[in-house]
N, C-alpha and C. Protein backbone atom coordinates (compact mmCIF):
# COMPACT_ATOMS: atom_id res chain seq x y z
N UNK A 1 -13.46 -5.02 -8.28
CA UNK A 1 -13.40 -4.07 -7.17
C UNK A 1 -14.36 -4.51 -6.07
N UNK A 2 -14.42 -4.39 -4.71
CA UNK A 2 -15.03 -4.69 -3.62
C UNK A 2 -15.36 -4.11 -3.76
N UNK A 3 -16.92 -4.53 -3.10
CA UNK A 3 -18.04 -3.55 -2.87
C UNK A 3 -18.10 -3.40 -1.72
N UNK A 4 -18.29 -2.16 -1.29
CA UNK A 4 -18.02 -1.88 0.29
C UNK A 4 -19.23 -1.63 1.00
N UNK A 5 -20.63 -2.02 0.31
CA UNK A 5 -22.09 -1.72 0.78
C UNK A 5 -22.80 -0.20 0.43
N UNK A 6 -22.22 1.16 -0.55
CA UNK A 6 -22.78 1.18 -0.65
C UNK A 6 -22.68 1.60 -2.38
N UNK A 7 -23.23 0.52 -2.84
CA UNK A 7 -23.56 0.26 -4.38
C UNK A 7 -21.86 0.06 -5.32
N UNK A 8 -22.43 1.08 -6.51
CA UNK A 8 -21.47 1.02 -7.72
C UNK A 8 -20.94 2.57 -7.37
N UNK A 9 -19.47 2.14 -7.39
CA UNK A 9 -18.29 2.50 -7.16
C UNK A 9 -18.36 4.00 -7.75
N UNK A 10 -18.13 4.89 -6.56
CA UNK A 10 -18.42 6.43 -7.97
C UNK A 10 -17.51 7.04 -8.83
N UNK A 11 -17.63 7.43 -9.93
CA UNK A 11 -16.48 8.02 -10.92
C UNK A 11 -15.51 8.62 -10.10
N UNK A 12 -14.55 8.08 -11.11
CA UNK A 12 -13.10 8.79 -10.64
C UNK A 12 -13.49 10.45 -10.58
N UNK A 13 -13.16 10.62 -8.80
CA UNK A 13 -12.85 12.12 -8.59
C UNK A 13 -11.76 12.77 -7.80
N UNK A 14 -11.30 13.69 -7.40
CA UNK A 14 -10.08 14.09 -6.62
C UNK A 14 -10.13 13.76 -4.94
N UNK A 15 -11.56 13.23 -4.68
CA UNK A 15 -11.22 13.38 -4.02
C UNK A 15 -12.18 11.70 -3.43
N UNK A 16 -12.97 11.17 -4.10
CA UNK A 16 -13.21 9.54 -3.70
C UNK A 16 -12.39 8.49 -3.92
N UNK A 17 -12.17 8.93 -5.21
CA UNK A 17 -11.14 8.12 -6.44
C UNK A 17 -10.44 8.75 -7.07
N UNK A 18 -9.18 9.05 -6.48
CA UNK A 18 -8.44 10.31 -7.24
C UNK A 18 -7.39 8.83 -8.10
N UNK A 19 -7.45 9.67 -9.94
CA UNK A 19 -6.42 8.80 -10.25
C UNK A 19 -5.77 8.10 -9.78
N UNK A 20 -4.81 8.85 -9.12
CA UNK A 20 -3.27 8.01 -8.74
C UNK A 20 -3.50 7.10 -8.02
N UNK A 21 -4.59 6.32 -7.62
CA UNK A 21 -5.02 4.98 -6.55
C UNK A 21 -6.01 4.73 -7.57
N UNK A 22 -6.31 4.95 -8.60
CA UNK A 22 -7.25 3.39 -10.01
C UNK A 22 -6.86 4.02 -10.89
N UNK A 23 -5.76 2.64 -10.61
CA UNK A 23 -5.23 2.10 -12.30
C UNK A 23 -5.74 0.67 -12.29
N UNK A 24 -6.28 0.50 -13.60
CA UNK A 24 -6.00 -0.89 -14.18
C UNK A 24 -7.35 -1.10 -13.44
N UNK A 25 -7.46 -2.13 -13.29
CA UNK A 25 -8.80 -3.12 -12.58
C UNK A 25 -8.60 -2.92 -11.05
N UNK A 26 -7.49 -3.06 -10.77
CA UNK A 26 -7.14 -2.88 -8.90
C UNK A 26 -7.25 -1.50 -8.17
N UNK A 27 -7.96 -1.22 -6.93
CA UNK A 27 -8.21 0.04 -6.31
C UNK A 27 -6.55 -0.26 -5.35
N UNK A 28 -5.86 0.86 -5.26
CA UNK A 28 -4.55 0.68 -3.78
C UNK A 28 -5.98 0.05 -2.92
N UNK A 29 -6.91 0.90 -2.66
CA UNK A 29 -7.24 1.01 -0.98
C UNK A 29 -8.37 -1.21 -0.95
N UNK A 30 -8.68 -1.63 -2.34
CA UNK A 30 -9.17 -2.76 -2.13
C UNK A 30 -7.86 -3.69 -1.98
N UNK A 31 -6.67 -3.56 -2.51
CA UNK A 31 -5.77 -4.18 -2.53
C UNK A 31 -5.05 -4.14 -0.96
N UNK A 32 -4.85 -2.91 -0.31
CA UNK A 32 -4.90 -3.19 0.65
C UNK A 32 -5.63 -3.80 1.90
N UNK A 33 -6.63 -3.60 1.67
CA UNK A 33 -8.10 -4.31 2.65
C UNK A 33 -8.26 -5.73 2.47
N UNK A 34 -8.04 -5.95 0.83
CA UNK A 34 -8.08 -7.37 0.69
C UNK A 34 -6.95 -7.98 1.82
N UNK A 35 -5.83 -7.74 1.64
CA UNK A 35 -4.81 -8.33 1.72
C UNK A 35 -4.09 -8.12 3.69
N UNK A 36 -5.08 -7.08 4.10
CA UNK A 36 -5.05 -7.03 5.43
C UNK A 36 -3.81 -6.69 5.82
N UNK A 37 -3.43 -5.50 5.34
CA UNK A 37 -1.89 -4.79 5.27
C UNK A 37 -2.28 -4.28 6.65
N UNK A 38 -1.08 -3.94 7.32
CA UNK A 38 -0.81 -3.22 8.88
C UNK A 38 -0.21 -1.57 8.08
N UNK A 39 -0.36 -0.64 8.68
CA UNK A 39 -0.31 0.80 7.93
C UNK A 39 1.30 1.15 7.32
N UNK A 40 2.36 0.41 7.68
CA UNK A 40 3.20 0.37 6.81
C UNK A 40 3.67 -0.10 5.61
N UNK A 41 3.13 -1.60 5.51
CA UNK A 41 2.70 -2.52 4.37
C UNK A 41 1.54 -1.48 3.52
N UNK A 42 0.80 -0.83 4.52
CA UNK A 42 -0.17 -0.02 3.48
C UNK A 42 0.28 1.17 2.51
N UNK A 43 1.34 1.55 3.09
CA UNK A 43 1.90 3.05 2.80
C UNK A 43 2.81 2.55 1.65
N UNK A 44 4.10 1.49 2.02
CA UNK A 44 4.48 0.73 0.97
C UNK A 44 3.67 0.81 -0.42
N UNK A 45 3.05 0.35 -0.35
CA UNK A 45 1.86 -0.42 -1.75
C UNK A 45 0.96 1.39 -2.10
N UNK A 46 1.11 1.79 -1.34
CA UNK A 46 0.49 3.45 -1.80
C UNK A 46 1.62 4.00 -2.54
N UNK A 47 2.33 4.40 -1.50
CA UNK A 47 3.52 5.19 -2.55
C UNK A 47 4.00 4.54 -3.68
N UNK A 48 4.06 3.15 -3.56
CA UNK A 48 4.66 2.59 -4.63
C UNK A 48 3.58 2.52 -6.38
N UNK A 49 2.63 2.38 -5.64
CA UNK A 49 1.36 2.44 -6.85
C UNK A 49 1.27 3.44 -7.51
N UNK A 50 1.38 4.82 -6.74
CA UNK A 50 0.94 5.93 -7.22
C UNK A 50 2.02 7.23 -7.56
N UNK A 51 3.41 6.53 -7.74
CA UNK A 51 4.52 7.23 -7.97
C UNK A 51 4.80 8.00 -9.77
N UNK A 52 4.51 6.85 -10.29
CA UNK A 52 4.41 7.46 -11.63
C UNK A 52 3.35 8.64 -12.09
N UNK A 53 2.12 8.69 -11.51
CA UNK A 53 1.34 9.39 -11.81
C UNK A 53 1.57 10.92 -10.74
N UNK A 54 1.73 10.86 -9.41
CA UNK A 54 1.88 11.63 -8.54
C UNK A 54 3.14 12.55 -7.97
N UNK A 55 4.11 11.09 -6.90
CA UNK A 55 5.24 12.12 -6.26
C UNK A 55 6.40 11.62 -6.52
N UNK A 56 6.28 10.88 -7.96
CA UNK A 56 7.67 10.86 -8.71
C UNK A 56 8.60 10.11 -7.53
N UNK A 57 10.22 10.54 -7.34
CA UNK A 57 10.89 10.26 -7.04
C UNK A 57 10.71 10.24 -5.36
N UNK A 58 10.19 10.96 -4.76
CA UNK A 58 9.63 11.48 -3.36
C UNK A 58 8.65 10.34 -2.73
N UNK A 59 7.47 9.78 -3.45
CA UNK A 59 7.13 8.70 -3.41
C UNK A 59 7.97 7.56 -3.42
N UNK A 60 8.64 7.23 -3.81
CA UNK A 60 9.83 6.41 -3.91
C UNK A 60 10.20 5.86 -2.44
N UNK A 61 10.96 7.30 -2.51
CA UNK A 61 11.71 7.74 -0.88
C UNK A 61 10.51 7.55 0.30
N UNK A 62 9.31 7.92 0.25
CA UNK A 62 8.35 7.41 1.11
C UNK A 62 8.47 5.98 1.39
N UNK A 63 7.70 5.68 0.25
CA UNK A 63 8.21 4.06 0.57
C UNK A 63 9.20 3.08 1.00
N UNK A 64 10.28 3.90 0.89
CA UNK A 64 11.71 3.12 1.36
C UNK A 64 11.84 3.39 2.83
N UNK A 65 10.99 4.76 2.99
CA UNK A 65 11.14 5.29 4.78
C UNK A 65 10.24 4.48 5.41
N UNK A 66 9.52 3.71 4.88
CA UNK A 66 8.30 2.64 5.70
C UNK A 66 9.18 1.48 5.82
N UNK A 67 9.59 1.04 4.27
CA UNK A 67 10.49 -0.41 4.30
C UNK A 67 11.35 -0.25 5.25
N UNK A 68 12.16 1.36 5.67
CA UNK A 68 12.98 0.75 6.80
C UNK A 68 12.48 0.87 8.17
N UNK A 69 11.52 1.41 7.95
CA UNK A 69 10.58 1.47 10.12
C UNK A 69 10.60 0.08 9.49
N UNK A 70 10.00 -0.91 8.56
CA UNK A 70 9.35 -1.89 9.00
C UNK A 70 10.57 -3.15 9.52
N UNK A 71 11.77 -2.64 8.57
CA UNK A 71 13.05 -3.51 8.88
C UNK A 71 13.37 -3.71 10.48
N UNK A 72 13.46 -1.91 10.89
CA UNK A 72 13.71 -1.43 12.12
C UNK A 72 13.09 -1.77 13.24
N UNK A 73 12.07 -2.27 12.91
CA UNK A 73 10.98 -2.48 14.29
C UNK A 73 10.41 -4.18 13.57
N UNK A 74 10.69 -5.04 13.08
CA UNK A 74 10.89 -6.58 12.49
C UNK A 74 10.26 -7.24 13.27
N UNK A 75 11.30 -7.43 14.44
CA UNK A 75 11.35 -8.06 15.86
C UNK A 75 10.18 -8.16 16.24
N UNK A 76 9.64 -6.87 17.09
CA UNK A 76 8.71 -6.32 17.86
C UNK A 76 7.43 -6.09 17.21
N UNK A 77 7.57 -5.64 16.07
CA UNK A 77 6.12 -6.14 14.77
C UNK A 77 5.80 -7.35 14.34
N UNK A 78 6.83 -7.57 14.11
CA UNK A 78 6.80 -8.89 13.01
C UNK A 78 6.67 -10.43 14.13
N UNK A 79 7.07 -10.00 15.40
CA UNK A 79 7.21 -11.43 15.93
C UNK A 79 8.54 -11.99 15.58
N UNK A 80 9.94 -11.58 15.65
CA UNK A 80 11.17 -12.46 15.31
C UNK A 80 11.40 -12.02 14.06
N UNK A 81 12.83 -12.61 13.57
CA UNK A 81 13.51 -12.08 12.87
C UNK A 81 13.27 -13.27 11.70
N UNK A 82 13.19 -12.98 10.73
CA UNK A 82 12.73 -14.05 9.26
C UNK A 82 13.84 -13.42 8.01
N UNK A 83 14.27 -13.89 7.74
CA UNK A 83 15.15 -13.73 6.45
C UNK A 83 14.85 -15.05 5.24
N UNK A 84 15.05 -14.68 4.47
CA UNK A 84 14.71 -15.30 3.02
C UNK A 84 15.26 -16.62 3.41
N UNK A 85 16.75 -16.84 3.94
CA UNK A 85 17.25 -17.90 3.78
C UNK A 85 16.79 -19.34 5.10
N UNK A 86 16.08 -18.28 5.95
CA UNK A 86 15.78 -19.10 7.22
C UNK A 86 14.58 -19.93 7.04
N UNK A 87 14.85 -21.47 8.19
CA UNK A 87 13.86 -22.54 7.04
C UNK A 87 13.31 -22.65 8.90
N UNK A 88 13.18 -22.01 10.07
CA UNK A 88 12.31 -22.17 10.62
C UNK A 88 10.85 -21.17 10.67
C-alpha cells in the first residue's frame, strides 16, 4: 500500500477505509493513483472492485455508463480513435 505521508494506514473504517475499496493487498484508491487513471478509468476500476461486496448488479451498470462516456467521447479524450486491431 502507498504511503501517502501520513504514517501507517488506519484500520478499516466506514468511512477512511470502508471495506468495499480493501480487498486483498490492493487499496481501489492506490491502484488508481498508482496508475494515473483520468475520473472515468477511475470510476471503472471502483465500481468494478467493489460490486460484489456493495452495489451488486447497479455497480455493474455504473461501470458500463463510464465505459460508454469513455467510448463516446474516445476522440476528444483519448486523442483519436485506437481499436485493438489498429497497428498505427
Amino acid at each position: 500500500m502507498k504511503d501517502w505521508g501520513y504514517g501507517k494506514p488506519p484500520a478499516r473504517n466506514p468511512i477512511t477505509r470502508p471495506a468495499h475499496y480493501v480487498q486483498g493487498k490492493i487499496e481501489v484508491l492506490d491502484a488508481i493513483m498508482q496508475l494515473g487513471l483520468d475520473p472515468c478509468e477511475a470510476n471503472v476500476l471502483k465500481y468494478i472492485c467493489r460490486h460484489r461486496m456493495k452495489g451488486g448488479k447497479d455497480d455493474i451498470r455504473k461501470a458500463m455508463t463510464y465505459c460508454q462516456m469513455m467510448l463516446d467521447n474516445y476522440e476528444s479524450w483519448y486523442g483519436g480513435e485506437k481499436d485493438v486491431g489498429d497497428t498505427a
